[in-house]
Every structure is written in C-alpha cells, then in structure tokens.
Protein backbone atom coordinates (compact mmCIF):
# COMPACT_ATOMS: atom_id res chain seq x y z
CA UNK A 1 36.73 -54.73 -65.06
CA UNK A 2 37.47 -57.21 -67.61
CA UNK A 3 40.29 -59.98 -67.41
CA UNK A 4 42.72 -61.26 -69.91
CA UNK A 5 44.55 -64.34 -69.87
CA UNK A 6 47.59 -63.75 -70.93
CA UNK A 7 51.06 -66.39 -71.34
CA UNK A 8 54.27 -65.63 -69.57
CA UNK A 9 56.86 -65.30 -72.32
CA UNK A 10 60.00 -64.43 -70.98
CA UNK A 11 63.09 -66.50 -69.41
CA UNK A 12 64.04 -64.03 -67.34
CA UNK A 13 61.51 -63.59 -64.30
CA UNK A 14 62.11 -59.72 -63.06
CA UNK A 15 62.27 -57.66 -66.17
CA UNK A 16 59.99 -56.15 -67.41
CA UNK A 17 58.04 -57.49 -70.96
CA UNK A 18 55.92 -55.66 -73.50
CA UNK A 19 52.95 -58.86 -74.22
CA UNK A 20 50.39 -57.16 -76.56
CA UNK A 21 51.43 -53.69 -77.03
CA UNK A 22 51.36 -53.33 -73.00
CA UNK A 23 54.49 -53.51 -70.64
CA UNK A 24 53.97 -56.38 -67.50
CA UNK A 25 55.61 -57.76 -65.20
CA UNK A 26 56.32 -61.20 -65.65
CA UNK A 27 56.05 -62.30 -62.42
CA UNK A 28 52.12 -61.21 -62.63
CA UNK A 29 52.13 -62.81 -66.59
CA UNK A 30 53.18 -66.03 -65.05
CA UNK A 31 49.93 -66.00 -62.37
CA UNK A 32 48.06 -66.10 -65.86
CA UNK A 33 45.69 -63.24 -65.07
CA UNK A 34 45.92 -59.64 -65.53
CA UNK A 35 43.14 -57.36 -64.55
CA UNK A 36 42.70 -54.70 -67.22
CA UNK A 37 40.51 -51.56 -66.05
CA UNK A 38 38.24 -50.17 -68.89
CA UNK A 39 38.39 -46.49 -69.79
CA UNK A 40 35.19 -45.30 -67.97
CA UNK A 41 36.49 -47.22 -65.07
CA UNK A 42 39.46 -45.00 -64.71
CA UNK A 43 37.56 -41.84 -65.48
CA UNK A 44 35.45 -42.32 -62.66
CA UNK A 45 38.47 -42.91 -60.37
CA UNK A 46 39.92 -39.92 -61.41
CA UNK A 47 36.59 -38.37 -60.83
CA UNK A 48 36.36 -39.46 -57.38
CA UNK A 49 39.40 -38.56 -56.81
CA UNK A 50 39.39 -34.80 -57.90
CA UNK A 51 42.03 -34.99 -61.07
CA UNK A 52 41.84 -34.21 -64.59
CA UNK A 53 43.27 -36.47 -67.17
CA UNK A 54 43.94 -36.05 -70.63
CA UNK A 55 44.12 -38.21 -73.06
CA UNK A 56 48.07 -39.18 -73.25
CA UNK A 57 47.65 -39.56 -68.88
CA UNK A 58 44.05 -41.68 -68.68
CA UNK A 59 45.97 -44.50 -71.14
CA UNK A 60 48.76 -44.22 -69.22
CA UNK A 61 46.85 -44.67 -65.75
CA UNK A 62 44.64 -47.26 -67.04
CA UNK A 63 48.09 -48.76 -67.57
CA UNK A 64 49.68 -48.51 -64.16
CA UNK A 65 46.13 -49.14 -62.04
CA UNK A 66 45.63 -52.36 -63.87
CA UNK A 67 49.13 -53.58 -63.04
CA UNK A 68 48.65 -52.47 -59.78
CA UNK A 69 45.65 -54.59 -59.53
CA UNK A 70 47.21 -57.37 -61.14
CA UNK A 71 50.08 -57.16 -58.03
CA UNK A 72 47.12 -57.51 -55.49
CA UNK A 73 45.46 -59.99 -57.54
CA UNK A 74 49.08 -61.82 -57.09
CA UNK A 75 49.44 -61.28 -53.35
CA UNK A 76 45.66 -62.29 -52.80
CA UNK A 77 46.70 -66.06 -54.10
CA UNK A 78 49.25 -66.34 -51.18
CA UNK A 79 48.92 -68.36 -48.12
CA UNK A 80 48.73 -66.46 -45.29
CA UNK A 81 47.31 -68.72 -42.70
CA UNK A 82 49.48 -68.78 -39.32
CA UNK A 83 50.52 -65.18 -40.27
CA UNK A 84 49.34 -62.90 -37.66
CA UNK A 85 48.30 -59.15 -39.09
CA UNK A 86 50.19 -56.70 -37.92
CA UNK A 87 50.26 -52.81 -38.65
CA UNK A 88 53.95 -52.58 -39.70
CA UNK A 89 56.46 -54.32 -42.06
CA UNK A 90 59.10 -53.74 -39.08
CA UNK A 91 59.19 -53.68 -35.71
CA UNK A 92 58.18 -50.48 -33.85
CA UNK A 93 58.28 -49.36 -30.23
CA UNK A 94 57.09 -45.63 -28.28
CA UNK A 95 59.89 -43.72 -28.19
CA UNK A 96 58.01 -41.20 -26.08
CA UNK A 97 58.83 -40.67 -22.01
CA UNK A 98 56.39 -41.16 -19.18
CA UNK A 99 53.82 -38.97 -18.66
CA UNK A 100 54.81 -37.94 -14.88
CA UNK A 101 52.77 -35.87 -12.87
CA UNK A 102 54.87 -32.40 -12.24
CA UNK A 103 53.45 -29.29 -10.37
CA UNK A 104 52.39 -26.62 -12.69
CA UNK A 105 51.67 -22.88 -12.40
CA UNK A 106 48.68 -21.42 -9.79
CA UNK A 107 45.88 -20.30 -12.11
CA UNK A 108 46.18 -16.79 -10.79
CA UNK A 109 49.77 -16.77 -11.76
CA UNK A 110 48.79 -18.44 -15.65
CA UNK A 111 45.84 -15.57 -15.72
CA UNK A 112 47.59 -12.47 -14.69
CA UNK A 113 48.40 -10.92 -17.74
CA UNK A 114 45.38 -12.65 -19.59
CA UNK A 115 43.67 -9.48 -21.91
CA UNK A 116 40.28 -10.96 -20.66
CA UNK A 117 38.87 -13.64 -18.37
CA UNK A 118 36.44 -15.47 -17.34
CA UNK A 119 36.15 -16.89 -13.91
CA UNK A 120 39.17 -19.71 -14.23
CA UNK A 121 39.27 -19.17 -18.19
CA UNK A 122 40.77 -17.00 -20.89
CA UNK A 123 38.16 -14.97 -22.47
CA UNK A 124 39.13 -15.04 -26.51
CA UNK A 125 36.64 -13.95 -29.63
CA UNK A 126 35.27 -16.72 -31.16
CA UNK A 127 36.56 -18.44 -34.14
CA UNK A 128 33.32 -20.37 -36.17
CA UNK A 129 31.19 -18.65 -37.25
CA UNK A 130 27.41 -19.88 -36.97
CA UNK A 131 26.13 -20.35 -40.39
C-alpha cells in the first residue's frame, strides 16, 4: 500500500475534486494523506473475496477501496477518548415479550399421529449423510 501526499485544492469543502487524474474528497485531501492500493493489492481482494474483475472494474475498485481507506485513515485521527463503544449509532431496546411459562400439550397427545416414534421422540430419516 503506498501513500501519496497530496494538497487540498478546493474552496469548497464537500464536493467532490478530480487532483491528479483521480476524483477525492476534499475533506480526506485536506488530512494530507491518501492511501492508494496497488493493482495486485486489489486483485488479491477480489480473489479472496470470490469476484472477477476486468480491467475497466479493477481501476475502478482500486479507486473506490483507496478512498475508502483514506475515510478510515480520516476517522482513525479523531479523538475518541471519553467515548464509550457501543454497538449502534442509535439507541435500541428488545421489543420482544416475556418468555412466560404456559402449559403445553401431553406428549401422548403431541405423538399421536406421529408416522414413527421413538420412546418420547419422533422417529424421522436422517438428513447428513456420513461422508
């Protein structure tokens, strides 16, 4: 992975700028780093990840993967101490009920009509086979 320094050259800080033939966004240009993935790089993730690329769509994610890099490269350089973690952006809560205990069915009554049995159990063919 190699990295290019690169100068913010834009006025206006949320469009989007072409610097060197590639499109960025400024607010990664001003951070002064952008992490550029090399060609072999993004074969192998495609690779490891089971897709075929041609030509036109490994430029294209060698693109997008190094900007997407460059956004955690941005986030990494934030202050995050006296933020607790947490597994959502938003608050959640269980909106499932209670589990309450409730009576259920006699096993007799559950294996009446069972095809085949065993003891307390339905009897069914099995599904794996051993290999």
């Amino acid at each position: 992975m190699r990295r290019r320094k690169l100068r913010y050259y834009s006025k206006t800080p949320y469009s989007l700028r072409w610097v060197k033939g590639r499109c960025y966004n400024p607010a990664i240009i001003q951070l002064e780093m952008v992490v550029e993935l090399t060609r072999q790089e993004v074969q192998h993730i495609a690779l490891l990840a089971r897709i075929n690329l041609n030509e036109q769509e490994l430029q294209q994610m060698q693109i997008q993967l190094s900007n997407i890099l460059s956004y955690f490269q941005a986030l990494q350089k934030l202050d995050t101490t006296g933020v607790p973690p947490m597994t959502h952006s938003v608050p959640l809560h269980n909106v499932f009920r209670d589990d309450i205990v409730r009576p259920s069915l006699k096993t007799e009554d559950v294996l009446a009509n069972a095809p085949q049995r065993d003891e307390n159990s339905f009897k069914v063919k099995a599904v794996l086979e051993e290999q």
